[in-house]
C-alpha atoms as a PDB file:
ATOM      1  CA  UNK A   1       0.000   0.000   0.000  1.00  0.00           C
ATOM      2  CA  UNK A   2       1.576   3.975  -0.899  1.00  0.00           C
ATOM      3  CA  UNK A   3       1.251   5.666   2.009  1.00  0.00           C
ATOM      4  CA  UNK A   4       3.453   8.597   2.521  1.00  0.00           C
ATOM      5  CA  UNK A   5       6.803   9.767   4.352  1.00  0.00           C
ATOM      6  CA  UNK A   6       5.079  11.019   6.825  1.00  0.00           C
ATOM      7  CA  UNK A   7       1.957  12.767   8.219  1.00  0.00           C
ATOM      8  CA  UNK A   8      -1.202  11.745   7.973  1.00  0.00           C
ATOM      9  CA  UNK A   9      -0.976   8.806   5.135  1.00  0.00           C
ATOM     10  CA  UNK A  10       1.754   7.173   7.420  1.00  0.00           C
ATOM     11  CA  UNK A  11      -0.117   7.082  10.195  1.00  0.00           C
ATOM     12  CA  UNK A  12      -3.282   6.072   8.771  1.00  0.00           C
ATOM     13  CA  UNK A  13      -1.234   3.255   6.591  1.00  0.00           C
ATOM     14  CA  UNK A  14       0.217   1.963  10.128  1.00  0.00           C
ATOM     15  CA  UNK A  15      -3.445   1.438  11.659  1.00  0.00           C
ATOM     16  CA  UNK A  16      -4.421  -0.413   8.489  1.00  0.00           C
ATOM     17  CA  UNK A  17      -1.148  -2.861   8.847  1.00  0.00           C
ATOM     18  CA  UNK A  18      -1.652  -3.224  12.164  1.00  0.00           C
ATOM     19  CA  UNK A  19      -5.631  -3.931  11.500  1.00  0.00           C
ATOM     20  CA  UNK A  20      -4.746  -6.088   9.067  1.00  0.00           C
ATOM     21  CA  UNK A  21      -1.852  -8.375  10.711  1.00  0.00           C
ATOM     22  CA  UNK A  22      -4.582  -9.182  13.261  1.00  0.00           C
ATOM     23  CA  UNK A  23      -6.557 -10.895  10.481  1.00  0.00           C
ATOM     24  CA  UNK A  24      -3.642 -12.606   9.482  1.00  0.00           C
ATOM     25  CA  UNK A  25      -2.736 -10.466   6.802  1.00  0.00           C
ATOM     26  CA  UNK A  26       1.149  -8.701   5.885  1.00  0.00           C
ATOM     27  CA  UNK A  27      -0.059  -5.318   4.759  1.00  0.00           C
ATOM     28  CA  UNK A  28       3.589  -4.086   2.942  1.00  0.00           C
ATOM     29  CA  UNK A  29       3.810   0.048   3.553  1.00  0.00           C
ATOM     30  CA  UNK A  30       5.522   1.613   0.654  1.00  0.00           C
ATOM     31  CA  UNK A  31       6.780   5.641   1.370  1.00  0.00           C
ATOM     32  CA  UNK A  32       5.902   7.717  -1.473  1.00  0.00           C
ATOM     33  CA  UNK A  33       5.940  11.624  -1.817  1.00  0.00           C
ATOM     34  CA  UNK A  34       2.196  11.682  -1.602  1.00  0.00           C
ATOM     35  CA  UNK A  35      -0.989  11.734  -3.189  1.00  0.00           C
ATOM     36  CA  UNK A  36       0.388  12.159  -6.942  1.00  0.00           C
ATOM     37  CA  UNK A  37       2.807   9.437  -6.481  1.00  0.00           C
ATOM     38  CA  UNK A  38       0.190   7.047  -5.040  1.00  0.00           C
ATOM     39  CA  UNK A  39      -2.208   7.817  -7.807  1.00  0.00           C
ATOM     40  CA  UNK A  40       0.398   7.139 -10.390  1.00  0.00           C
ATOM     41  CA  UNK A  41       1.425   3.852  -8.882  1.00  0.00           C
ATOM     42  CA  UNK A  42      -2.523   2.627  -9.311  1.00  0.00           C
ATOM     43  CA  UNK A  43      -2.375   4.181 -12.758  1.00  0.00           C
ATOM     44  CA  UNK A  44       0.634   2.123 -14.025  1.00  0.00           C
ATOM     45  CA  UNK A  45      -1.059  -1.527 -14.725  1.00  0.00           C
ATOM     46  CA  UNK A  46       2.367  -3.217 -14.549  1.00  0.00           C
ATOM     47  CA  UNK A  47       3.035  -1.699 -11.118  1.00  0.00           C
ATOM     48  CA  UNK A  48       2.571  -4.065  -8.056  1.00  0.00           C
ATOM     49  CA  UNK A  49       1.311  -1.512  -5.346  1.00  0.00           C
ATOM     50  CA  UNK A  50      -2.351  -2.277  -5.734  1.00  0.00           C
ATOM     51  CA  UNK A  51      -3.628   0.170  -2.956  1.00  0.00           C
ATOM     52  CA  UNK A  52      -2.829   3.562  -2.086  1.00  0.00           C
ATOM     53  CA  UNK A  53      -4.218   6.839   0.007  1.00  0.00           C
ATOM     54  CA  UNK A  54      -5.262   9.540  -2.784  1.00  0.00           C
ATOM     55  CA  UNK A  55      -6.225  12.507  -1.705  1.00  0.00           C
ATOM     56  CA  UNK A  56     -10.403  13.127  -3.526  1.00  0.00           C
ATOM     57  CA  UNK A  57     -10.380  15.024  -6.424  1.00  0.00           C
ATOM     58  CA  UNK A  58      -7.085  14.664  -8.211  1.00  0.00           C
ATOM     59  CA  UNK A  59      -7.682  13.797 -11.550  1.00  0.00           C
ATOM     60  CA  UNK A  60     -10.767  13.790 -13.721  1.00  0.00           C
ATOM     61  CA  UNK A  61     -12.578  10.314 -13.961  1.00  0.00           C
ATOM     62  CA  UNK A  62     -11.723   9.549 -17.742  1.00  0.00           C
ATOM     63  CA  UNK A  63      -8.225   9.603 -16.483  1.00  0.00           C
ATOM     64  CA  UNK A  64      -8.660   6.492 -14.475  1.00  0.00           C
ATOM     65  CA  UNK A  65      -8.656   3.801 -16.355  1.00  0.00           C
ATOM     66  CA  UNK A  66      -9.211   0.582 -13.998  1.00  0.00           C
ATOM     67  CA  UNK A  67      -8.977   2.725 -10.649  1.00  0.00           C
ATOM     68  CA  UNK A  68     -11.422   2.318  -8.208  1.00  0.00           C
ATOM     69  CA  UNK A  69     -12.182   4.299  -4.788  1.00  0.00           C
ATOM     70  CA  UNK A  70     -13.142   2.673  -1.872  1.00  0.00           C
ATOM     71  CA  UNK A  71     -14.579   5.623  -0.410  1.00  0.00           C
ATOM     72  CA  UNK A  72     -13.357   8.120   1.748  1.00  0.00           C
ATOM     73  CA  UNK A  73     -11.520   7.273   4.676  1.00  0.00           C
ATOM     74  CA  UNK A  74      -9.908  10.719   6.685  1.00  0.00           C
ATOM     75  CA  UNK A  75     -10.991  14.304   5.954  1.00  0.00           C
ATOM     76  CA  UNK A  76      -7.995  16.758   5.510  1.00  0.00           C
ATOM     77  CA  UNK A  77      -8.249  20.466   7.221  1.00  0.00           C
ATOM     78  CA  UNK A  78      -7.379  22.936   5.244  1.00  0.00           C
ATOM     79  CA  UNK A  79      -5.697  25.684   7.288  1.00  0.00           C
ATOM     80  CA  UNK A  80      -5.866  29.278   5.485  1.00  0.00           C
ATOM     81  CA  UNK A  81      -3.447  32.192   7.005  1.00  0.00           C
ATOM     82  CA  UNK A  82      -3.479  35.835   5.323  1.00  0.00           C
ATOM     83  CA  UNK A  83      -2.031  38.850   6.080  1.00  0.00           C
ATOM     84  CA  UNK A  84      -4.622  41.329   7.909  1.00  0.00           C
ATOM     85  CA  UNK A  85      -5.009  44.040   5.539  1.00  0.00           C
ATOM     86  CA  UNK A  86      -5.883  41.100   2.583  1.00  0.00           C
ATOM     87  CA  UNK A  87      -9.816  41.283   3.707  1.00  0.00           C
ATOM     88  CA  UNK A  88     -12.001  43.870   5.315  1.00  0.00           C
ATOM     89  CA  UNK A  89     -12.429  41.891   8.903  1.00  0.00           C
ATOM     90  CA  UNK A  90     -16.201  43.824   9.650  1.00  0.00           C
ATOM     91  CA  UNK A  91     -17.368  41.836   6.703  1.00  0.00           C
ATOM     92  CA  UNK A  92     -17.475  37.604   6.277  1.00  0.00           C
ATOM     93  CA  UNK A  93     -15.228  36.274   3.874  1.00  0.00           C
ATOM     94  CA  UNK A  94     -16.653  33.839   1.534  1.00  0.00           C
ATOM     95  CA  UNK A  95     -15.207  31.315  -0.971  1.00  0.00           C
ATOM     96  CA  UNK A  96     -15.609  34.383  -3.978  1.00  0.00           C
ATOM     97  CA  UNK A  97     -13.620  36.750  -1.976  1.00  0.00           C
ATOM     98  CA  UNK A  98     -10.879  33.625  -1.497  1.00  0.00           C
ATOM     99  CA  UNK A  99     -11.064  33.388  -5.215  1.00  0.00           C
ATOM    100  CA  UNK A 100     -10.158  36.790  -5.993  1.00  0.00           C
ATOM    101  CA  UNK A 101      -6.776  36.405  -4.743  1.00  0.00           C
ATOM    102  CA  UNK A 102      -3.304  35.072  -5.373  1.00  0.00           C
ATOM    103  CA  UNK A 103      -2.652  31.787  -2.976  1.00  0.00           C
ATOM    104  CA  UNK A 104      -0.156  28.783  -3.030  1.00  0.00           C
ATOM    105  CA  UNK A 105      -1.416  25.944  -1.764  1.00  0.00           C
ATOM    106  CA  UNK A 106       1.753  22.799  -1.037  1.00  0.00           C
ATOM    107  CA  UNK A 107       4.889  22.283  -2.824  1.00  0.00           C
ATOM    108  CA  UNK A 108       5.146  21.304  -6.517  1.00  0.00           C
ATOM    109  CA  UNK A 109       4.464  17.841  -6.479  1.00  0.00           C
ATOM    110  CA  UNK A 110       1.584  17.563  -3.981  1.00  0.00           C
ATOM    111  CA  UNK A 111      -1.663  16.223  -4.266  1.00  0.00           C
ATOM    112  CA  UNK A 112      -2.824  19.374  -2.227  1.00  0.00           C
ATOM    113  CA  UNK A 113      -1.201  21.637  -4.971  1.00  0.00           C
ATOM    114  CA  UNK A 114      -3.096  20.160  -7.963  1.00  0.00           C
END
């Protein structure tokens, strides 16, 4: 199963090995850089990781040829810090305002960042 070199994919890989050795089962943990590497892995037919942790909405669905979900399994918080004068704080800030500006969201690379 991709998993991750750390964080939350890690962590949530290690409770399904451990779940899983209970049933009698060797779950093998393989440390990717995250969500894009994981997806690719399923992607490539000839590769022999045949789980992974994905973060939702990645890729478009014609892209994903003999990929299946699951389901979801974890939600991911998405922390947003800005500097005070980027909003007028008497008013609520909603996803349009958000859109209006410039933001950049995980390294190059990340699942977060597509």
């Amino acid at each position: 199963m991709a998993t991750g070199t750390g964080g939350s994919y890690k962590v949530l890989g290690e409770k399904y090995k451990t779940y899983f050795e209970k049933k009698g089962i060797e779950l093998e943990l393989v440390e990717t850089h995250g969500s894009k590497e994981n997806l690719q892995h399923l992607i490539d037919r000839k590769d022999p990781i045949q789980a992974a942790l994905v973060q939702g909405g990645m890729i478009a669905v014609d892209n994903l040829s003999g990929v299946e979900s699951l389901g979801s399994v974890d939600y991911e918080p998405f922390w947003m810090f800005y500097r005070k004068n980027a909003f007028n704080e008497s008013i609520h800030v909603s996803d349009r305002d958000i859109a209006k500006l410039k933001i950049n969201i995980g390294p190059v690379g990340s699942g977060t960042r597509t």
